[in-house]
N, C-alpha and C. Protein backbone atom coordinates (compact mmCIF):
# COMPACT_ATOMS: atom_id res chain seq x y z
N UNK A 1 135.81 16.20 9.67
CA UNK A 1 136.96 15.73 8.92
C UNK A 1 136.69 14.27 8.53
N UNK A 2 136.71 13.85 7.24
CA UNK A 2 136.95 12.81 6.99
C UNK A 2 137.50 11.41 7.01
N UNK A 3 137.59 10.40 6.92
CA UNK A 3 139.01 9.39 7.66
C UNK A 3 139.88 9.93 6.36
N UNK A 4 139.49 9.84 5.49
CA UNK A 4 141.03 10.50 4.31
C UNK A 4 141.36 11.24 4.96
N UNK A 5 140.80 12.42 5.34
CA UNK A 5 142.05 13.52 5.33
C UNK A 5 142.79 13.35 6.66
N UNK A 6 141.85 12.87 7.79
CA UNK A 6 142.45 12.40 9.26
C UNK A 6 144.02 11.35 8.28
N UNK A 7 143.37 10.39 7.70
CA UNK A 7 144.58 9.49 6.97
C UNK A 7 145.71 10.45 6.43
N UNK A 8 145.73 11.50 5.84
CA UNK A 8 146.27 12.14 5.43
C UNK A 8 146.99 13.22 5.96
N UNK A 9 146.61 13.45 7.03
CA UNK A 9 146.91 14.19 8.09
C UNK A 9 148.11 13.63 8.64
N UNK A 10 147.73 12.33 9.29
CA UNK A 10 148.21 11.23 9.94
C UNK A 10 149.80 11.14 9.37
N UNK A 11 149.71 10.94 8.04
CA UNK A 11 150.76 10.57 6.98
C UNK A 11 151.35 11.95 7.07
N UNK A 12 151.28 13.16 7.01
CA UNK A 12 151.59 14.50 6.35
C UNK A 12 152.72 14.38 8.17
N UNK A 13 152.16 14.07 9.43
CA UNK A 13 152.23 13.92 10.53
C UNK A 13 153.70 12.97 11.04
N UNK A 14 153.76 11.90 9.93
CA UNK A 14 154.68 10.95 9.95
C UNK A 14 156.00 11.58 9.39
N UNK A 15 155.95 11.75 8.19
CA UNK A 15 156.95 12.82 7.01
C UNK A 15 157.50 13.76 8.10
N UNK A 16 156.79 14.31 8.53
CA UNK A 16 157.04 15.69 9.25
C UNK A 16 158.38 15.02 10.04
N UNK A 17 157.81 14.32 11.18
CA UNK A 17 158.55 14.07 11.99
C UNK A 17 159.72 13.09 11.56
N UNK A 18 159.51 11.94 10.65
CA UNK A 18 160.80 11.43 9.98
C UNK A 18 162.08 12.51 9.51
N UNK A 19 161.32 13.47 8.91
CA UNK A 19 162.29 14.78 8.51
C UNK A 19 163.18 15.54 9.73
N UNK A 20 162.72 15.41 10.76
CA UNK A 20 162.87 16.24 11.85
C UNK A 20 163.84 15.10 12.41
N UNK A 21 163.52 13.92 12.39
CA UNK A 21 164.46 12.76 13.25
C UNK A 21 165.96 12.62 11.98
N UNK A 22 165.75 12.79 10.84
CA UNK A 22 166.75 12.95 9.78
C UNK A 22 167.27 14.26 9.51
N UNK A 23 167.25 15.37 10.31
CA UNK A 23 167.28 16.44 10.44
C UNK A 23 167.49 17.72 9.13
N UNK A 24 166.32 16.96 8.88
CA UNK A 24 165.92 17.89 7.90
C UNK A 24 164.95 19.48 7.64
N UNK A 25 166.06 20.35 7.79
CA UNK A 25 165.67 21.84 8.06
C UNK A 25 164.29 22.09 7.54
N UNK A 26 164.00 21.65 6.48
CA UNK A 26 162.69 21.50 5.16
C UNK A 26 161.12 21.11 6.46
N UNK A 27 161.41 20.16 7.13
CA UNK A 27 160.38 19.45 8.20
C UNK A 27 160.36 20.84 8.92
N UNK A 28 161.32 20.90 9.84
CA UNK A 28 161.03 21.96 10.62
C UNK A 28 160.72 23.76 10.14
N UNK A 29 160.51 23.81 9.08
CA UNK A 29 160.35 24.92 8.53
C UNK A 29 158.90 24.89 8.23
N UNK A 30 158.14 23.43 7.38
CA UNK A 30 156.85 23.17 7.28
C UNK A 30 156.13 22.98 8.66
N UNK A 31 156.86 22.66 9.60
CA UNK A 31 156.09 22.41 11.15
C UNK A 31 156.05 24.02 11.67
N UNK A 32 157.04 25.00 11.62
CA UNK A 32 156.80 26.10 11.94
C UNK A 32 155.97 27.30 10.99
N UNK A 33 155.68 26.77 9.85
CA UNK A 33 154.14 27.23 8.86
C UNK A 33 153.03 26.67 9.75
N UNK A 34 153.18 25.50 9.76
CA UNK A 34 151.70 24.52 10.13
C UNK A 34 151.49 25.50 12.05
N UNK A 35 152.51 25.37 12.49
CA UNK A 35 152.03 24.97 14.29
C UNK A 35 153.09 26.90 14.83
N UNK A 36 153.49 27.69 14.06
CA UNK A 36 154.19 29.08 14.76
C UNK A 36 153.30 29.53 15.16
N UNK A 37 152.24 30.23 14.56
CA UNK A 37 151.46 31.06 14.84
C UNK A 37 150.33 30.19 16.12
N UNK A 38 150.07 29.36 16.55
CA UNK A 38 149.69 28.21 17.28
C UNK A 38 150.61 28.62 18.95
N UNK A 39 151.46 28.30 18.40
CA UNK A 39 152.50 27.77 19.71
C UNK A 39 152.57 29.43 19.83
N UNK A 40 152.53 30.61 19.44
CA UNK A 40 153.02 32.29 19.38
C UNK A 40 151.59 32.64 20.29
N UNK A 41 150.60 32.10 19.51
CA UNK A 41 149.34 32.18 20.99
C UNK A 41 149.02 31.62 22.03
N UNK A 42 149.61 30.76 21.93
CA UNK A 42 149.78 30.28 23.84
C UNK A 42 150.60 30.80 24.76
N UNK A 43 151.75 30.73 24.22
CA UNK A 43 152.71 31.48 24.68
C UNK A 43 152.19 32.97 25.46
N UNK A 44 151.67 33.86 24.47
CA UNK A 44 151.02 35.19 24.55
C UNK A 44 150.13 35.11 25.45
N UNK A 45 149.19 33.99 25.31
CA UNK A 45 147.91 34.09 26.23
C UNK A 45 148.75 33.51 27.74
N UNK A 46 149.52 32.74 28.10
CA UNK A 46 149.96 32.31 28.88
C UNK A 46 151.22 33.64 29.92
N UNK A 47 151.84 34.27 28.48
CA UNK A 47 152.75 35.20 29.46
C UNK A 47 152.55 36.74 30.14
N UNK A 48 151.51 37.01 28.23
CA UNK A 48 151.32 38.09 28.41
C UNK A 48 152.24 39.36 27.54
N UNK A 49 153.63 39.21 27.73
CA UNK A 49 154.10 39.90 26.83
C UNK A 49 154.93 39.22 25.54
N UNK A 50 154.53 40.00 24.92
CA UNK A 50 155.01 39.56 23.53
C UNK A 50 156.69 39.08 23.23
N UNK A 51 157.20 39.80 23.88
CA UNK A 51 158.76 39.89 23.63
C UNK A 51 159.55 38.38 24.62
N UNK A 52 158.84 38.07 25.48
CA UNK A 52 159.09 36.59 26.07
C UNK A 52 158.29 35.31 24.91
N UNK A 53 156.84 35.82 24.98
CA UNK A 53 156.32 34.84 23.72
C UNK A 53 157.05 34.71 22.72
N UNK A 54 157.99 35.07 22.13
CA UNK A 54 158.94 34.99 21.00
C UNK A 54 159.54 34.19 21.75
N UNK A 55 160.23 34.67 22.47
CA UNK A 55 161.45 33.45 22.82
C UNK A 55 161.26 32.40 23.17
N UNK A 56 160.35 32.54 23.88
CA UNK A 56 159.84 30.60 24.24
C UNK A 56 159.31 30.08 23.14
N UNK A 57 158.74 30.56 21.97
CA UNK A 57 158.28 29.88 20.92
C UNK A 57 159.96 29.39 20.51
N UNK A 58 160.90 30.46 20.37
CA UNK A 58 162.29 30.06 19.47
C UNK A 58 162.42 28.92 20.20
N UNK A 59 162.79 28.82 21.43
CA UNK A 59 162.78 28.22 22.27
C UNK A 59 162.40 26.83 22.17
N UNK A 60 160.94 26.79 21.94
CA UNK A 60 160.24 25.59 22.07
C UNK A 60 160.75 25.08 20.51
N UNK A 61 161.08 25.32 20.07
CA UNK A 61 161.27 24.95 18.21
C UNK A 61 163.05 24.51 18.48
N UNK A 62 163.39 25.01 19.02
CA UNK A 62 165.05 24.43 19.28
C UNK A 62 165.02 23.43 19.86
N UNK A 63 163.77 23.53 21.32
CA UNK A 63 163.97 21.79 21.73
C UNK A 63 163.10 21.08 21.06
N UNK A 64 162.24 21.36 20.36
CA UNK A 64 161.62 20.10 19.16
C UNK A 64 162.55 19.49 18.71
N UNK A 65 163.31 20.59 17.29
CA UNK A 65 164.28 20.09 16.82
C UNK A 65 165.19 18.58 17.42
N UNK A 66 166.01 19.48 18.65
CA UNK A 66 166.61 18.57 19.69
C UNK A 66 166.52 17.30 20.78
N UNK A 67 164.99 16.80 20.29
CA UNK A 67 164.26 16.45 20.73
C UNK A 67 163.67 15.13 19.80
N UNK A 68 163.50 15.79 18.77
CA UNK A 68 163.16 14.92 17.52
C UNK A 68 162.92 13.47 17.78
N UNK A 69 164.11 12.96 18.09
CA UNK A 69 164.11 11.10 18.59
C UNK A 69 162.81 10.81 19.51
N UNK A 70 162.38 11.94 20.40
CA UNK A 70 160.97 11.44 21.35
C UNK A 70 159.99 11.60 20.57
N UNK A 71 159.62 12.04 19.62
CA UNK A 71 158.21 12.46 18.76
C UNK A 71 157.54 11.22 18.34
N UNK A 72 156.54 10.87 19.11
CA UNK A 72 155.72 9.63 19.04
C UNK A 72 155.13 9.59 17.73
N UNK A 73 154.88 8.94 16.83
CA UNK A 73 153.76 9.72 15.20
C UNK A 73 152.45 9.35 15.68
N UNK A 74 151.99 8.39 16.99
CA UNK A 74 150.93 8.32 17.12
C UNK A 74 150.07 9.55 18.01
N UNK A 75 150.87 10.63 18.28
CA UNK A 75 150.51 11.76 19.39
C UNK A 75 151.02 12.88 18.21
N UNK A 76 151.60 12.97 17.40
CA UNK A 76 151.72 14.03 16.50
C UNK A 76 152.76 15.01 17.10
N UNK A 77 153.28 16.07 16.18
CA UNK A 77 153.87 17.14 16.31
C UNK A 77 152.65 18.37 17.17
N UNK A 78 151.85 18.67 17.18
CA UNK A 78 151.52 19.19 17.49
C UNK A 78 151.45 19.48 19.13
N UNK A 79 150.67 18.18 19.86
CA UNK A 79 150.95 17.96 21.06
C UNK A 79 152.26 18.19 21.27
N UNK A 80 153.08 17.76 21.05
CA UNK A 80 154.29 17.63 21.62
C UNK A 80 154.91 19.14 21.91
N UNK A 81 154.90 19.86 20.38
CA UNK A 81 155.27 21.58 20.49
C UNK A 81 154.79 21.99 21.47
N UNK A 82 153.09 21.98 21.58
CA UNK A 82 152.48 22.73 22.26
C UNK A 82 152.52 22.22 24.05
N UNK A 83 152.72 21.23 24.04
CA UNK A 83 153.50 20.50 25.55
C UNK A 83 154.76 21.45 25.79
N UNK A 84 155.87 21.27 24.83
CA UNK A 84 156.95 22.18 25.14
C UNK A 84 156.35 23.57 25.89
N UNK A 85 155.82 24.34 24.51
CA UNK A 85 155.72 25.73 24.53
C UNK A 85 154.84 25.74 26.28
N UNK A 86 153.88 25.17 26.48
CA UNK A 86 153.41 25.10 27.50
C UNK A 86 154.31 25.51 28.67
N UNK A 87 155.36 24.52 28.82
CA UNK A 87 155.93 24.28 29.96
C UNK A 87 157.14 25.37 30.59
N UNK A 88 157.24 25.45 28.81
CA UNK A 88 158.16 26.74 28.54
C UNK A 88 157.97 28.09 29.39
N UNK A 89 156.92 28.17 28.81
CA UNK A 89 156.14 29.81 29.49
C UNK A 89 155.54 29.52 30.93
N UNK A 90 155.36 28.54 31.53
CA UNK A 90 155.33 28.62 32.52
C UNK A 90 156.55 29.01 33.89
N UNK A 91 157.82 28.24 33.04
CA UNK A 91 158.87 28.37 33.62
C UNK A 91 159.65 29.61 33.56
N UNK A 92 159.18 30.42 32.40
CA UNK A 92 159.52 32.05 32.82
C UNK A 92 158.23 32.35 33.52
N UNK A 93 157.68 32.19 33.79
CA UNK A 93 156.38 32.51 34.58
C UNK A 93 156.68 32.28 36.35
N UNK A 94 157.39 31.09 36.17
CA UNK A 94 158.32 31.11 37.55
C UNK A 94 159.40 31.97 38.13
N UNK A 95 160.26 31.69 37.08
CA UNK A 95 160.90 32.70 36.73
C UNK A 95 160.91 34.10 37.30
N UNK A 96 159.82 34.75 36.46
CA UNK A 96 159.19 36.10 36.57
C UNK A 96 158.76 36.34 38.09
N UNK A 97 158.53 35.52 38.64
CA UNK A 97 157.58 35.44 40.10
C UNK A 97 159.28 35.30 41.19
N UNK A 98 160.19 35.17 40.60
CA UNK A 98 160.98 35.12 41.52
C UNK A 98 162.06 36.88 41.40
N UNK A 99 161.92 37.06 41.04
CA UNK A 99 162.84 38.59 40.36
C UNK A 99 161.53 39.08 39.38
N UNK A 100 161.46 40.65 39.73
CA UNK A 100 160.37 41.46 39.23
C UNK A 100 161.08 41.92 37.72
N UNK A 101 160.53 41.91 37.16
CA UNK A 101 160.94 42.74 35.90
C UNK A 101 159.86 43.60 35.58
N UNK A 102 160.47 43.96 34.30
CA UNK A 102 159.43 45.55 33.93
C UNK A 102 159.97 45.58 32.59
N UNK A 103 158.10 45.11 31.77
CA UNK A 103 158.22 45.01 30.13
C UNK A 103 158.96 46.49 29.31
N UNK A 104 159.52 46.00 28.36
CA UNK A 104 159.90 46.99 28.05
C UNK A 104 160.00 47.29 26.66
N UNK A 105 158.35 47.02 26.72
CA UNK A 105 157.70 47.92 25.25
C UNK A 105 157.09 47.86 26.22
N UNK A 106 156.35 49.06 25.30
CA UNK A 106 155.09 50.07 26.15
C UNK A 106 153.52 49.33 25.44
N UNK A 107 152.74 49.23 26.37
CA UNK A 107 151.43 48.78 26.23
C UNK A 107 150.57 49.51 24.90
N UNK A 108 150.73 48.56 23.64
CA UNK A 108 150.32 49.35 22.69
C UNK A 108 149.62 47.23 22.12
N UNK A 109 148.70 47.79 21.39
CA UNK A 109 148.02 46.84 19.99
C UNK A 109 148.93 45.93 19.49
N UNK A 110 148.67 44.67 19.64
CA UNK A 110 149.89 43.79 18.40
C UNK A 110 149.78 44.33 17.41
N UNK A 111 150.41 44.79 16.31
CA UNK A 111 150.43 44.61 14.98
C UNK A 111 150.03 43.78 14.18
N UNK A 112 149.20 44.09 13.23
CA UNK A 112 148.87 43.03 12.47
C UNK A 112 149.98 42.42 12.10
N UNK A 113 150.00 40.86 11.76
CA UNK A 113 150.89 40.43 11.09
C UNK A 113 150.69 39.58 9.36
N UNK A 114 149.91 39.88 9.25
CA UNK A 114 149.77 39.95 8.06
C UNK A 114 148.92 38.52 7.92
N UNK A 115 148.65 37.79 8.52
CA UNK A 115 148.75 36.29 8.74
C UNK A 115 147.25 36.28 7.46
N UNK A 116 147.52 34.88 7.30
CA UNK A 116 146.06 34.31 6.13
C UNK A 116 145.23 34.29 6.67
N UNK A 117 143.92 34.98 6.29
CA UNK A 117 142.85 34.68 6.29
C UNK A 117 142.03 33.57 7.11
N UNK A 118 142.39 32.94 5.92
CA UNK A 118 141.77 31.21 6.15
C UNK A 118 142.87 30.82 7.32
N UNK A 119 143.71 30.41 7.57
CA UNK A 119 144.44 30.45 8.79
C UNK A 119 143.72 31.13 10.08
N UNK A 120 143.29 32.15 9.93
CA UNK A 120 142.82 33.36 11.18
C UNK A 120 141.62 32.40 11.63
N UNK A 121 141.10 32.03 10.64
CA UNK A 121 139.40 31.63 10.81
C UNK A 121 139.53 30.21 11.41
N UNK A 122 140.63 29.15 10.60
CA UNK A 122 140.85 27.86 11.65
C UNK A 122 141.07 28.17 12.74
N UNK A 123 142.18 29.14 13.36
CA UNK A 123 142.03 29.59 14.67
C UNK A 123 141.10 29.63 15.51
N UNK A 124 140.12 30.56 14.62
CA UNK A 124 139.18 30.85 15.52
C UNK A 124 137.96 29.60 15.70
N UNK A 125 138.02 28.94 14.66
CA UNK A 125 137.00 27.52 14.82
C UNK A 125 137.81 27.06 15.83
N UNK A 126 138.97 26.57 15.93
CA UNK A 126 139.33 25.54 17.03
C UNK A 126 139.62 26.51 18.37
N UNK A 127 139.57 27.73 18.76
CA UNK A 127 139.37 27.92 19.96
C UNK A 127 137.54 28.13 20.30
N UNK A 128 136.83 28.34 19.58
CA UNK A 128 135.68 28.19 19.55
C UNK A 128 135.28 26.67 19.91
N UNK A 129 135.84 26.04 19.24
CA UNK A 129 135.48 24.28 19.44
C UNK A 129 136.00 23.99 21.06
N UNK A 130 137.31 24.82 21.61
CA UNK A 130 138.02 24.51 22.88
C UNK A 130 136.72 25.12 23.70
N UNK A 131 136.12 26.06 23.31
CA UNK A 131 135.56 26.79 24.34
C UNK A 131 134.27 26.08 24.75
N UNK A 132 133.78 25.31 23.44
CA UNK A 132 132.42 24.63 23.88
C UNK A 132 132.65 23.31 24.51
N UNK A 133 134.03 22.64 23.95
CA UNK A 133 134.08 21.49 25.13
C UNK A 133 134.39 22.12 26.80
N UNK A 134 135.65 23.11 27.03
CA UNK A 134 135.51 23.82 28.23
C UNK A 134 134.02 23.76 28.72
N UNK A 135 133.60 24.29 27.98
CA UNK A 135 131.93 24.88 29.05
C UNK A 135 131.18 23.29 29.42
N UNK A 136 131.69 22.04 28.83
CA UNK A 136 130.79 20.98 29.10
C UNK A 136 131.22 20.33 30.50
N UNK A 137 132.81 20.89 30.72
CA UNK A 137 133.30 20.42 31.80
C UNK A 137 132.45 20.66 33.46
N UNK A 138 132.89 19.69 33.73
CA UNK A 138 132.44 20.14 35.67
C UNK A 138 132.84 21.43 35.88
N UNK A 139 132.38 22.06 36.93
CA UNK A 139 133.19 23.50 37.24
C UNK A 139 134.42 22.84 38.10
N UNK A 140 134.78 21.86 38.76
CA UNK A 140 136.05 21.72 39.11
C UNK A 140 137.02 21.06 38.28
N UNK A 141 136.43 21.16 37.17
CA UNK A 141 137.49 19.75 36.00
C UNK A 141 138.15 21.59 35.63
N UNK A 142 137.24 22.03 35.18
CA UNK A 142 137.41 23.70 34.47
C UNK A 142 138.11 24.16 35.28
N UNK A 143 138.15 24.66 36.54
CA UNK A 143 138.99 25.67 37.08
C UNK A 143 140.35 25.01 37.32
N UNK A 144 140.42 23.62 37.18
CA UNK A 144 141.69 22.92 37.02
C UNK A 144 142.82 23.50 35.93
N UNK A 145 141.91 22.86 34.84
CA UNK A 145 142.32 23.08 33.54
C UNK A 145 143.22 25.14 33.08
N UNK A 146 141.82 25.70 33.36
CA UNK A 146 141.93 27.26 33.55
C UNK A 146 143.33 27.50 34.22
N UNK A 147 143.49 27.02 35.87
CA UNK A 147 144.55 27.35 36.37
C UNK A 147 145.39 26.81 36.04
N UNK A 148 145.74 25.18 35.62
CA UNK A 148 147.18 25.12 35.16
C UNK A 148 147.44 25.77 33.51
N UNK A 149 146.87 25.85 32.87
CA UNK A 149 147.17 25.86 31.06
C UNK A 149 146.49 27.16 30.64
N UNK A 150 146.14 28.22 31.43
CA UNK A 150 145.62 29.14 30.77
C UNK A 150 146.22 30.34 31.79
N UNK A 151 146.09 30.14 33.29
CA UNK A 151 146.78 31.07 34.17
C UNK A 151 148.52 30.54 34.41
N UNK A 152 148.83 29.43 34.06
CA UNK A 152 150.69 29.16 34.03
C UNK A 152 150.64 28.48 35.53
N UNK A 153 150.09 27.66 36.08
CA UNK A 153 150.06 27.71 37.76
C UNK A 153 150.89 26.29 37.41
N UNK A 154 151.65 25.85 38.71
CA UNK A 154 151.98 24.40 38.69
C UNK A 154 150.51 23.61 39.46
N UNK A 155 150.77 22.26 39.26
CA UNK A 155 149.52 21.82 40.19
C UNK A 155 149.51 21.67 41.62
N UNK A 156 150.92 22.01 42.10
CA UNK A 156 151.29 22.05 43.69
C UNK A 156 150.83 23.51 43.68
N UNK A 157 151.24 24.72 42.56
CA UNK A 157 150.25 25.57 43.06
C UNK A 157 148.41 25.81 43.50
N UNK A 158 148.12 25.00 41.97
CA UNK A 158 146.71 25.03 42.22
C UNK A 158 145.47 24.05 43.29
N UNK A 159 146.69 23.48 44.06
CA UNK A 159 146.58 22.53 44.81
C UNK A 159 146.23 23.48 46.12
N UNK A 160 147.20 23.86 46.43
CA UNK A 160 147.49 25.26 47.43
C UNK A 160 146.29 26.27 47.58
N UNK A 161 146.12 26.80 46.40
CA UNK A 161 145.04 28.01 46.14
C UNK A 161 143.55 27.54 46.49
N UNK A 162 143.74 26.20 46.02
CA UNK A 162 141.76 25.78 46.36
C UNK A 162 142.50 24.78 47.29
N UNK A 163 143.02 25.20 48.00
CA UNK A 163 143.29 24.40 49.57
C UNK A 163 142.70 22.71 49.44
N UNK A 164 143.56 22.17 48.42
CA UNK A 164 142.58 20.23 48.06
C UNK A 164 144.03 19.75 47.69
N UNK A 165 144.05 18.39 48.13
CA UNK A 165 145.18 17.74 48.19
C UNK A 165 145.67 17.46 46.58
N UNK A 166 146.91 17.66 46.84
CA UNK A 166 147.50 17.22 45.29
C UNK A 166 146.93 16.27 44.27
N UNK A 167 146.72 15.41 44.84
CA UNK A 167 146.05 13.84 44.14
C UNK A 167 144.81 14.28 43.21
N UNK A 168 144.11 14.69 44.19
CA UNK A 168 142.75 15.57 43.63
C UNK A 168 142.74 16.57 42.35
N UNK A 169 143.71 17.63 42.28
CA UNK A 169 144.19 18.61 41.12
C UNK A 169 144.39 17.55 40.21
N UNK A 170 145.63 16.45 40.41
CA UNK A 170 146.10 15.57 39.45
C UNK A 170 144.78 14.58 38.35
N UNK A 171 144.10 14.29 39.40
CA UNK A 171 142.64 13.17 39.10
C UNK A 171 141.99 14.39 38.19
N UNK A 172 141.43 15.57 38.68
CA UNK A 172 140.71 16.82 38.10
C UNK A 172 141.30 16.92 36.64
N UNK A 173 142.67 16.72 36.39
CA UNK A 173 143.13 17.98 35.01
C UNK A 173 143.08 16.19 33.97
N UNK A 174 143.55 15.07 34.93
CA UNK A 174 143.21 14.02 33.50
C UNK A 174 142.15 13.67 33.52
N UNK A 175 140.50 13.68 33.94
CA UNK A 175 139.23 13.63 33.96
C UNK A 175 139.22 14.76 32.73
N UNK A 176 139.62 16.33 33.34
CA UNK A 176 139.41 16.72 32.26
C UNK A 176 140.06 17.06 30.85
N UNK A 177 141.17 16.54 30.54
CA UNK A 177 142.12 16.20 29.59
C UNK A 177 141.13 15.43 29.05
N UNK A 178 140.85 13.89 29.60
CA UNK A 178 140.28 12.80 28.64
C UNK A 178 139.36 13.44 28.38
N UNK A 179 138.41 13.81 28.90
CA UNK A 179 136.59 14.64 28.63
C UNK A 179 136.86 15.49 27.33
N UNK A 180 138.13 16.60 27.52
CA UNK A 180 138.59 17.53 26.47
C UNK A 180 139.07 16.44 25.00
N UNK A 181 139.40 15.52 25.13
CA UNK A 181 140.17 15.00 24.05
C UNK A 181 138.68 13.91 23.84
N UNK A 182 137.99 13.77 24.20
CA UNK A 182 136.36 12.65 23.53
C UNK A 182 135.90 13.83 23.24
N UNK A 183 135.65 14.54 23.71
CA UNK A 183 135.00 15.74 22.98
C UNK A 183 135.32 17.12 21.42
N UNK A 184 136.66 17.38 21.64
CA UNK A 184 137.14 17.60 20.28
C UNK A 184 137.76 16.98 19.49
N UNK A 185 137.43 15.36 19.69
CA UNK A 185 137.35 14.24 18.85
C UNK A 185 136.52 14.11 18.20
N UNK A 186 135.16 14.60 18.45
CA UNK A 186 133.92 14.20 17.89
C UNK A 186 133.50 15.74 17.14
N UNK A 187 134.01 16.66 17.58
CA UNK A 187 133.62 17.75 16.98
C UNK A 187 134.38 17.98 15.56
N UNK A 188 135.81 16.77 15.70
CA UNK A 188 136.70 17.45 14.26
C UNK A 188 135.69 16.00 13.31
């Protein structure tokens, strides 16, 4: 990426969120083009079923909205959604672990959704790009990372599971946060 279009980005980044702090439906309609289908796969990869991934996406887009006044422009919309949606699905993930439920659609194929092309393929470059900084990590920066943001764990859980004091998980996931963020810095 260029510094224009990073510049441009940046700016497209600012608008967004001015719109959203002036509550302008128009912002949040272009942020849920740019970042739905985004925040709809984490969710998914994080819960598992589809019919909760909806709602925590609605979810996470109601407290954006509501939220608006915290949106830094130097950290972007993006982080921030995907922070929500994160925390979101973890907390039915708690949730879920406290009272059993039982999905209720039957184990069948997503449906296509019709989605663009060129959209499908940025996807797949930037989890491709996630996957090659992942693999550069330590194996304990990684199984950090893995267990809180990909298996839903808290870090008092993953603290627990590899029997290592809290401090340690905490030091592990921002070692590998910063490592993750110099690294698909240089790759965009």
């Amino acid at each position: 990426m260029t510094s224009a279009e990073r510049t441009a980005d940046e700016e497209n980044e600012r608008r967004l969120i001015d719109g959203l702090r002036n509550d302008d439906r128009e912002a949040l309609s272009a942020i849920y083009a740019l970042y739905g289908g985004l925040a709809y796969g984490l969710a998914v990869r994080t819960l598992g079923v589809t019919s909760e991934a909806e709602d925590v996406v609605q979810e996470s887009f109601v407290a954006l909205w509501r939220q608006a006044s915290r949106l830094d422009p130097a950290r972007g919309v993006r982080s921030y959604l995907l922070t929500i949606v994160h925390n979101k699905s973890v907390d039915r993930l708690r949730r879920r672990g406290r009272r059993p439920e039982v999905p209720l659609e039957p184990e069948a194929p997503i449906p296509a959704t019709g989605d663009d092309p060129v959209e499908l393929a940025e996807r797949k470059s930037e989890r491709d790009m996630l996957r090659a900084a992942m693999e550069k990590l330590p194996p304990d920066q990684k199984r950090a990372v893995e267990m809180t943001y990909f298996n839903g764990m808290t870090i008092n859980e993953v603290a627990t599971r590899l029997q290592i004091p809290l401090g340690t998980v905490k030091s592990r996931l921002r070692l590998a946060l910063g490592h993750l963020r110099r690294h698909l810095g240089e790759l965009a």
